[in-house]
Protein backbone atom coordinates (compact mmCIF):
# COMPACT_ATOMS: atom_id res chain seq x y z
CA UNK A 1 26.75 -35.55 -20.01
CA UNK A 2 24.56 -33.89 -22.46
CA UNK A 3 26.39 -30.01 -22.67
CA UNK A 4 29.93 -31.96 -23.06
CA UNK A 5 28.80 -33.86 -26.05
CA UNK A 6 27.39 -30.38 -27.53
CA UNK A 7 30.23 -29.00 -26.90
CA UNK A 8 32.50 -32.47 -28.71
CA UNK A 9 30.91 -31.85 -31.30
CA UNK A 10 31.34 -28.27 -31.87
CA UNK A 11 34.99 -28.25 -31.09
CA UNK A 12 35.27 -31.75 -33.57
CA UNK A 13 33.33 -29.54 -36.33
CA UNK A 14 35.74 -27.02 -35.86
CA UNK A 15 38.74 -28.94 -35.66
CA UNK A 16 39.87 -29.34 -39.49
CA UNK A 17 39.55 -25.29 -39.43
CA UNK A 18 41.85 -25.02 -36.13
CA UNK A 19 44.36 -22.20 -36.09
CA UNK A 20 47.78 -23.66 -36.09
CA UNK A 21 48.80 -21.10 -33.73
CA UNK A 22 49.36 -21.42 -30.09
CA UNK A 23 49.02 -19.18 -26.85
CA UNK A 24 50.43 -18.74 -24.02
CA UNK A 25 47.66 -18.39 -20.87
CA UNK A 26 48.72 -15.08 -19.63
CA UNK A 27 48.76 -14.17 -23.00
CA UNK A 28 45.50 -15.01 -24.05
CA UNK A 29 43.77 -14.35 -20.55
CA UNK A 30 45.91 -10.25 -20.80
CA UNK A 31 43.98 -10.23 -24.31
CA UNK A 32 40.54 -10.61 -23.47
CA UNK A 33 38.40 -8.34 -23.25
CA UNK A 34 37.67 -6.13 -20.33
CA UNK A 35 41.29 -7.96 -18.61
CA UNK A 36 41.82 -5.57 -15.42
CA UNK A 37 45.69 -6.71 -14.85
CA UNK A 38 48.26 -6.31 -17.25
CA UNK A 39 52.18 -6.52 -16.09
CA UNK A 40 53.08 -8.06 -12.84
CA UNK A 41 54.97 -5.63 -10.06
CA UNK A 42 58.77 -6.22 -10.66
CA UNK A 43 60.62 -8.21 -8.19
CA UNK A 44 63.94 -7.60 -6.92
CA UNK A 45 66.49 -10.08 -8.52
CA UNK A 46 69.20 -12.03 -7.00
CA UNK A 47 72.21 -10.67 -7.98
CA UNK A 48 73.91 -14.23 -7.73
CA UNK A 49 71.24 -15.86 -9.73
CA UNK A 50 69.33 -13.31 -11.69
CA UNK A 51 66.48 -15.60 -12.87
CA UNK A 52 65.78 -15.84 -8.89
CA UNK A 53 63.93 -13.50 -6.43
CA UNK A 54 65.13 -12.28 -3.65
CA UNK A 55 63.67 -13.60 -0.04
CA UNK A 56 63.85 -11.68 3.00
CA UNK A 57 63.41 -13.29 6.29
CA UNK A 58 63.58 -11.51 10.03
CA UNK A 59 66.37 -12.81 12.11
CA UNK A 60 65.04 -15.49 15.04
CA UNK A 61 61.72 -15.41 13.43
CA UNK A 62 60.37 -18.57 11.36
CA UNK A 63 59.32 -18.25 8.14
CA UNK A 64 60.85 -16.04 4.88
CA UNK A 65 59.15 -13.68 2.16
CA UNK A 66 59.22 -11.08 -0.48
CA UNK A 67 58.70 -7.33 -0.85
CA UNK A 68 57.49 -5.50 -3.57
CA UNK A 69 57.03 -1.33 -3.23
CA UNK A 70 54.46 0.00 -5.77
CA UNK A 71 51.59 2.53 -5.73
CA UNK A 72 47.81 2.30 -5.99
CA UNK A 73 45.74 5.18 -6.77
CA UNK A 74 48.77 6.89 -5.54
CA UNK A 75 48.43 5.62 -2.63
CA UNK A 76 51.91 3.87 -1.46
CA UNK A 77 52.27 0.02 -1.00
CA UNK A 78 54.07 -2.29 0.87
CA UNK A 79 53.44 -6.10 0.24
CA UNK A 80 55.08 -9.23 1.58
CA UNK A 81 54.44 -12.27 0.47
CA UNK A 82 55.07 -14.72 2.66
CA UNK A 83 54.32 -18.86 2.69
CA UNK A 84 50.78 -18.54 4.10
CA UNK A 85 49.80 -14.85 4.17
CA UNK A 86 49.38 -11.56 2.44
CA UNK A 87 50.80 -8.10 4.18
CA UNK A 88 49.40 -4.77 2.22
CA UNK A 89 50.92 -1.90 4.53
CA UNK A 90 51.30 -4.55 7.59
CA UNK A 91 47.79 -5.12 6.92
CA UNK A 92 47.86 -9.13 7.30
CA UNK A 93 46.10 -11.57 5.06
CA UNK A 94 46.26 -15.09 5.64
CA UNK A 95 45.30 -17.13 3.24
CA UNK A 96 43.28 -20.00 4.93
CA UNK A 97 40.78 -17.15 5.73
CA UNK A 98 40.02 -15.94 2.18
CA UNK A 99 36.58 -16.65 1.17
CA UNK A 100 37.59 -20.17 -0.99
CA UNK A 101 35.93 -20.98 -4.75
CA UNK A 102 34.34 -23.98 -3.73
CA UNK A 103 36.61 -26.94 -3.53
CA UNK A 104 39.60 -24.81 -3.80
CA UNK A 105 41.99 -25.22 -0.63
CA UNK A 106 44.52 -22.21 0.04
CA UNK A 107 48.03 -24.21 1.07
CA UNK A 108 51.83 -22.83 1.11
CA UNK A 109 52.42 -20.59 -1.76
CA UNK A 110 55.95 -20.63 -2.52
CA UNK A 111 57.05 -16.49 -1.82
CA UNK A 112 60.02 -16.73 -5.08
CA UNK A 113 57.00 -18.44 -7.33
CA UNK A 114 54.96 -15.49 -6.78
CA UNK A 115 53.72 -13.00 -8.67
CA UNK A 116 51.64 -9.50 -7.90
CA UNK A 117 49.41 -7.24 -9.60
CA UNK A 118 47.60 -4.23 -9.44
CA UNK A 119 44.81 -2.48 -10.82
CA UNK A 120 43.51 0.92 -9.77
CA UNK A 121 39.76 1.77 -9.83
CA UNK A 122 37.88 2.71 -12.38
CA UNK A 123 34.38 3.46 -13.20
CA UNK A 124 33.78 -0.45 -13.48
CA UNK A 125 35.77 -1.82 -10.03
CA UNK A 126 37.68 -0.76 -7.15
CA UNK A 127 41.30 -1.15 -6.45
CA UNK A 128 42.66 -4.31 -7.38
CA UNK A 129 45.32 -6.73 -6.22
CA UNK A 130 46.02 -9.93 -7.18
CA UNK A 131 48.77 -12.56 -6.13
CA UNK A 132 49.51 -16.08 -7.56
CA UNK A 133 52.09 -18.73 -6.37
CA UNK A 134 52.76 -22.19 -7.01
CA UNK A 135 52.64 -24.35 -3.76
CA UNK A 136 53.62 -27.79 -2.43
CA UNK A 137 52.01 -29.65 -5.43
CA UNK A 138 53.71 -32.27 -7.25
CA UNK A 139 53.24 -33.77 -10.40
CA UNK A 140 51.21 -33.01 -13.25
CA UNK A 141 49.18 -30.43 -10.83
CA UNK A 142 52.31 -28.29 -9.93
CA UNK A 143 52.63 -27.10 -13.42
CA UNK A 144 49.11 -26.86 -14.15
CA UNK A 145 47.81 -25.25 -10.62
CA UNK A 146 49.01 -22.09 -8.72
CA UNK A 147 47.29 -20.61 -6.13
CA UNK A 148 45.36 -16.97 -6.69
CA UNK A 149 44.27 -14.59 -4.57
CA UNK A 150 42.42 -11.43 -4.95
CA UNK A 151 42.20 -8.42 -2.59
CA UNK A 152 38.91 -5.96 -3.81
CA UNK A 153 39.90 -2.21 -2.17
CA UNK A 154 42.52 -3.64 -0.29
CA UNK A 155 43.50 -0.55 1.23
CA UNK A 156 39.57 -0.61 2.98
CA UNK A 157 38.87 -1.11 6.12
CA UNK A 158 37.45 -4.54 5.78
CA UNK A 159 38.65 -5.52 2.15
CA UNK A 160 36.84 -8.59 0.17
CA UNK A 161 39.58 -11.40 -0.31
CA UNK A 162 38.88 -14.07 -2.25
CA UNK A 163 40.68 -17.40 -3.46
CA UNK A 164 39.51 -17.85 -7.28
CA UNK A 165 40.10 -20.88 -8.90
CA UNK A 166 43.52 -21.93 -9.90
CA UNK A 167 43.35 -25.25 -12.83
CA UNK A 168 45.14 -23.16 -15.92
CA UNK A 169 44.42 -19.39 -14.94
CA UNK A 170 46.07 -16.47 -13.62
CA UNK A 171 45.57 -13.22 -11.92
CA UNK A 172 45.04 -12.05 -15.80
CA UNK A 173 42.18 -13.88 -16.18
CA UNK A 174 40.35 -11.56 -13.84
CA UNK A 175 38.16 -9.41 -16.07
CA UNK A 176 35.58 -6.62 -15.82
CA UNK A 177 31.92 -7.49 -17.53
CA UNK A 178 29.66 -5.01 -19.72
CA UNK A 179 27.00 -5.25 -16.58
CA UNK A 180 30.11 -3.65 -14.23
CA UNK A 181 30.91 -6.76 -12.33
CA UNK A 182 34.29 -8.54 -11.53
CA UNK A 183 34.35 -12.50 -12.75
CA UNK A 184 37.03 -15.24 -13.55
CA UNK A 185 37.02 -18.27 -14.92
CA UNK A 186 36.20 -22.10 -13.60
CA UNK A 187 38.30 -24.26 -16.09
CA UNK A 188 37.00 -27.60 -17.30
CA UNK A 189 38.48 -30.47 -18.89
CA UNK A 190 36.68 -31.33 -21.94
CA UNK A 191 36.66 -34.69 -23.14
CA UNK A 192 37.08 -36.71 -26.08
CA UNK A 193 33.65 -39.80 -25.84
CA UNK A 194 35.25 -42.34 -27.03
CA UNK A 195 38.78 -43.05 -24.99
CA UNK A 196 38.65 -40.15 -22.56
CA UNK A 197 41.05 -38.00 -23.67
CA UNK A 198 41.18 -34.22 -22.38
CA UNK A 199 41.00 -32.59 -25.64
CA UNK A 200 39.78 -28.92 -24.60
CA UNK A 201 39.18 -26.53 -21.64
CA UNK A 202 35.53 -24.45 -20.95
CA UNK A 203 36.43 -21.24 -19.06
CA UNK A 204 32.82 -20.61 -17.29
CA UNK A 205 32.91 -17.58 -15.66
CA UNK A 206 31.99 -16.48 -11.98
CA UNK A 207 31.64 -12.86 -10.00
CA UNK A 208 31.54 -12.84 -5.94
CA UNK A 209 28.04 -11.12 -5.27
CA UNK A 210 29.07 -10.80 -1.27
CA UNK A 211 27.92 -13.56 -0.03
CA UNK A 212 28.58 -16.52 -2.85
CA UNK A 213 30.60 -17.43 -6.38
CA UNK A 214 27.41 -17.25 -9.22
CA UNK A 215 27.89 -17.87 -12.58
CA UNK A 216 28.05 -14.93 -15.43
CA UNK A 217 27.03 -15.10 -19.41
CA UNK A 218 30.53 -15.45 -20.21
CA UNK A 219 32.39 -18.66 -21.17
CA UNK A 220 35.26 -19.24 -23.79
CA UNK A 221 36.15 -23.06 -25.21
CA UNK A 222 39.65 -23.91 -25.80
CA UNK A 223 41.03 -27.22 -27.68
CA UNK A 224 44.04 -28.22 -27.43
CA UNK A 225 46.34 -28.94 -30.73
CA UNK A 226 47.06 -32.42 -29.05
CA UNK A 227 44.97 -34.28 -26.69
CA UNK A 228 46.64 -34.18 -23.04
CA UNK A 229 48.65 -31.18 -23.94
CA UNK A 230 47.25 -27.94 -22.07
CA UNK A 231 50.25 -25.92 -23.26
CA UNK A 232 49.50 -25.74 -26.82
CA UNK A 233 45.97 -24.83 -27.69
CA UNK A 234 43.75 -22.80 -29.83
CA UNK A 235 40.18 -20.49 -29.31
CA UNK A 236 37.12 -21.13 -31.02
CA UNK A 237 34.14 -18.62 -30.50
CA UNK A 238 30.73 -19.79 -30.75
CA UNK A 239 30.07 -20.32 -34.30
CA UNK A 240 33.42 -23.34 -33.69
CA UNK A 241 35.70 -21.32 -35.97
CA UNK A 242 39.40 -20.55 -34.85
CA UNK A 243 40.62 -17.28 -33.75
């Protein structure tokens, strides 16, 4: 297509001038500008195996989650996250009902795999939470896809939950525009002409107008420092020099 061969041959114009260094995606998503999430709420660790969470479940009742206790505008929280639903202060989510990116598909979420944030509001958004998990994937897509889900004012009474795209991203990547609006990023493979190698991601960004996903002016191009390899990469702004 005609905008992927602009964009080949920015990123191979750039590519002799390509920063050596490498990020890490919650890294580089926490860096950009306007980011609305920073650390994730703490989980409780399993004092037999400390790099492990630790699951509740309710005895003779199916299914198992976790708990996390924070605040929100100083407003107290309690969230479970459980296989296939969200509880905010009993409050239940489930995820099958959150208004999908299209051809995303909420599934299990994995309740040790996840992770939680929040953001209170400022003069730019509402309260904020956020939860990603890995799910049933296998493959090459269960270490490149996880499953997010964002909750605008969830303490409302009818909060705006939404299930934002999940190829590379992370509840970090949700960021606050100049115009005041809330977007995130659809990631794109972009490859090489010749043999068809993915040599690069294009982040194009979205915002959730209340009715439907519609593209912002935003959009960042990443190339990888070896084609296939999503895990080691470097940023180019639009003049295709490294940063």
């Amino acid at each position: 297509m005609k905008g992927t061969r602009v964009l080949m041959t920015a990123l191979a114009i750039a590519s002799g001038n390509a920063s050596s260094q490498s990020h890490d995606y919650d890294t580089f998503y926490g860096e950009q500008p306007g980011a609305v999430f920073s650390a994730p709420i703490g989980h409780r660790h399993d004092p037999i195996k400390p790099d492990a969470h630790v699951i509740f479940s309710y005895p003779g009742r199916e299914g198992y989650f976790s708990e996390l206790r924070t605040t929100l505008g100083e407003k107290p929280l309690k969230i479970q996250i459980w296989q296939d639903r969200i509880l905010v202060n009993r409050k239940s989510f489930r995820l099958s009902h959150a208004i999908a990116f299209p051809q995303e598909q909420a599934t299990y979420i994995f309740p040790d795999s996840s992770e939680v944030f929040v953001a209170a509001s400022t003069d730019s958004h509402p309260p904020l939470l956020c939860v990603s998990g890995h799910g049933s994937a296998s493959g090459e897509a269960s270490s490149r896809y996880q499953q997010i889900f964002l909750l605008i004012d969830p303490l409302a009474s009818k909060p705006t939950f939404l299930q934002l795209p999940g190829l590379l991203s992370s509840c970090r990547a949700v960021v606050s525009t100049n115009h005041g609006k809330l977007a995130y990023p659809k990631s794109s493979y972009i490859y090489e002409d010749t043999k068809g190698y993915r040599v690069g991601l294009l982040l194009s960004y979205y915002s959730f107008d209340g009715r439907r996903f519609a593209p912002v002016d935003k959009a960042v191009r990443l190339r990888f420092a070896e084609p296939e390899n999503p895990f080691q990469f470097s940023l180019f702004n639009d003049s295709g020099e490294s940063q």
